[in-house]
Protein backbone atom coordinates (compact mmCIF):
# COMPACT_ATOMS: atom_id res chain seq x y z
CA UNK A 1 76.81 82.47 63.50
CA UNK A 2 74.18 83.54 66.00
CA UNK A 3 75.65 84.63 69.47
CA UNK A 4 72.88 84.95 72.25
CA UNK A 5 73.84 87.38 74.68
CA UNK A 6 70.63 87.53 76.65
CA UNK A 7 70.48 85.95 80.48
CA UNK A 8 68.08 83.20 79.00
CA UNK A 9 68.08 80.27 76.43
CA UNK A 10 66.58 81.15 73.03
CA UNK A 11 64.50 78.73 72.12
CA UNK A 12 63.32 78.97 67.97
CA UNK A 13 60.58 77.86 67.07
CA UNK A 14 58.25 76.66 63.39
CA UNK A 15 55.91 79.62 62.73
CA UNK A 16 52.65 76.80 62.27
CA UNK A 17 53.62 76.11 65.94
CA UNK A 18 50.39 77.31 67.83
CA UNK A 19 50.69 79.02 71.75
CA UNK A 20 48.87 77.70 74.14
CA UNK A 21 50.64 74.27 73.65
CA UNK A 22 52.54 73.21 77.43
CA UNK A 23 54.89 71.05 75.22
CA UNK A 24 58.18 72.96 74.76
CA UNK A 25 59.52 70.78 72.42
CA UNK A 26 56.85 71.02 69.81
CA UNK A 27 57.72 73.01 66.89
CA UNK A 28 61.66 73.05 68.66
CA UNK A 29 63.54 74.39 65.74
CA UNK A 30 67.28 75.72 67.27
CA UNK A 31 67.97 76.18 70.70
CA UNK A 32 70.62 78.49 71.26
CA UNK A 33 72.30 78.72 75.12
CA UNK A 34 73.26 82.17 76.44
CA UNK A 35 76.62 83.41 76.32
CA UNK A 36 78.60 83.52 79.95
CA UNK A 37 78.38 87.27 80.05
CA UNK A 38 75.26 88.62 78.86
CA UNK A 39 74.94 91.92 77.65
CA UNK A 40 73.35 95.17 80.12
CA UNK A 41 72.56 98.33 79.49
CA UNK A 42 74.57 100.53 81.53
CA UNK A 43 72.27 103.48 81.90
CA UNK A 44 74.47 106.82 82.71
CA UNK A 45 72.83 109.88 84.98
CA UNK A 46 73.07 112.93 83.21
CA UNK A 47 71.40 115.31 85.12
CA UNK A 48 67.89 115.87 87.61
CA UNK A 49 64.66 118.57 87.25
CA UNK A 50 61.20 118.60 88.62
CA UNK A 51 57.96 118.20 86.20
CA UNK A 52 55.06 119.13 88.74
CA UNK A 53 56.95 119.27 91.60
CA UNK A 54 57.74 115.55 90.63
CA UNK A 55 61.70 114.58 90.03
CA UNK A 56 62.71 113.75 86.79
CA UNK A 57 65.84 112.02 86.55
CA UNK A 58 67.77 112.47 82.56
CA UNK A 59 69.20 108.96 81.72
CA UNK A 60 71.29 108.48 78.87
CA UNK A 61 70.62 104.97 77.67
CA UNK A 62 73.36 104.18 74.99
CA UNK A 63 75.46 102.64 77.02
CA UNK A 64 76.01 98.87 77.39
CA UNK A 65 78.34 96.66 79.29
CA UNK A 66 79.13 92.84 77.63
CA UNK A 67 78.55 94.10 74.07
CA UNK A 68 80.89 91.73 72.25
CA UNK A 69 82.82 93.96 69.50
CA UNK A 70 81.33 93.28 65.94
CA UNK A 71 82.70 90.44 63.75
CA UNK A 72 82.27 89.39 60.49
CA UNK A 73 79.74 86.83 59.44
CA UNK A 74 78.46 87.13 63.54
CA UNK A 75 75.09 88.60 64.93
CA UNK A 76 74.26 89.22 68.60
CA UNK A 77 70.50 88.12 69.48
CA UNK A 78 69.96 91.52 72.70
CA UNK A 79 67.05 92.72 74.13
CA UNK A 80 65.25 95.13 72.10
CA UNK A 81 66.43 97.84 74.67
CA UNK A 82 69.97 97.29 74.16
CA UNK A 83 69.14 97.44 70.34
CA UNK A 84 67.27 100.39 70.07
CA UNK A 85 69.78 101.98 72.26
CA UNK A 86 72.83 100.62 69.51
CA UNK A 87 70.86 101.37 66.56
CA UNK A 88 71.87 102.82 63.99
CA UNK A 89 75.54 101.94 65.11
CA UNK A 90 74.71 98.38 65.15
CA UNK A 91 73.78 96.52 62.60
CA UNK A 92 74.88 93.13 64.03
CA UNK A 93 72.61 93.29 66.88
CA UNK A 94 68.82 91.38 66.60
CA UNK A 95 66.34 90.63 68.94
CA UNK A 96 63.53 87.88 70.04
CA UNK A 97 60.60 88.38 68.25
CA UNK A 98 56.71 86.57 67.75
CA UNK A 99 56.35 85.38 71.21
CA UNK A 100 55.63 81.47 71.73
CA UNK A 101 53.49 80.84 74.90
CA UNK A 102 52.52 78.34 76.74
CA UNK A 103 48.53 77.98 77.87
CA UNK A 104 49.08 79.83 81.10
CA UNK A 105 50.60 82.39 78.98
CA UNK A 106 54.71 82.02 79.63
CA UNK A 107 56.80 83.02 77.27
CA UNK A 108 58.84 79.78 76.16
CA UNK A 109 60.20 80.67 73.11
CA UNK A 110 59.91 82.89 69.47
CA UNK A 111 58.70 82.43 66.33
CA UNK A 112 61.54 84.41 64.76
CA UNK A 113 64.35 87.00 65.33
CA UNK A 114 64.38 90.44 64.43
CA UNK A 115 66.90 93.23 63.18
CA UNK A 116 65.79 96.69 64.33
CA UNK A 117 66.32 99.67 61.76
C-alpha cells in the first residue's frame, strides 16, 4: 500500500507517455489522493553566526511533523526534503520522481517513484 502524504494528488503515469502533451489523462496509470494531514518538515533553530558580516542562521532539518509511524507492507510517497532528511532511518519513505509536463511546462504528474538511499 502506497500512502501519499504530500499536499497534492500523485498522478502516475506510463513511461512512453511523452511531456508536452495538455491531456492529463493520457498515459493515467494510478492516481493516488493525498492523505488529510500531509507531512512538513519542522525545521528546528539551533543556533546564529555571521559569514561576511552576513547572518547565518544553523537549521537542523530532521525534523518532521505528520510522519505517519512505519507499518508493515506500507510506504509513504514525501517530498524528497523530508526524505533526505529521514534517510537512513527511513526506509518506508519514497518520493515523486521523472517529471510529466504539460507543453507550457507544469508539472502534472511522474513517470515513477523513487526510494532515496
Amino acid at each position: 500500500m502506497i500512502v501519499n502524504l504530500t499536499p497534492r494528488v500523485l498522478r502516475i503515469y506510463a513511461n512512453d507517455r511523452p511531456d508536452g502533451i495538455d491531456d492529463v489523462d493520457l498515459g493515467l496509470r494510478h492516481v493516488i489522493d493525498p492523505a488529510a494531514q500531509p507531512a512538513q518538515l519542522d525545521p528546528l533553530p539551533a543556533g546564529s553566526t555571521y559569514r561576511d558580516d552576513i547572518p547565518i542562521e544553523l537549521i537542523e532539518y530532521g525534523h518532521v511533523d505528520h510522519l505517519l509511524l512505519p507499518r508493515d507492507g506500507v510506504s509513504y510517497v514525501v517530498s524528497l526534503e523530508i526524505a533526505l532528511a529521514q534517510t537512513p532511518r527511513r526506509d518506508d519513505l519514497l518520493v515523486p520522481h521523472q517529471e510529466v509536463s504539460t507543453s507550457d511546462g507544469t508539472v502534472i504528474g511522474y513517470r515513477s517513484l523513487a526510494q532515496p538511499t
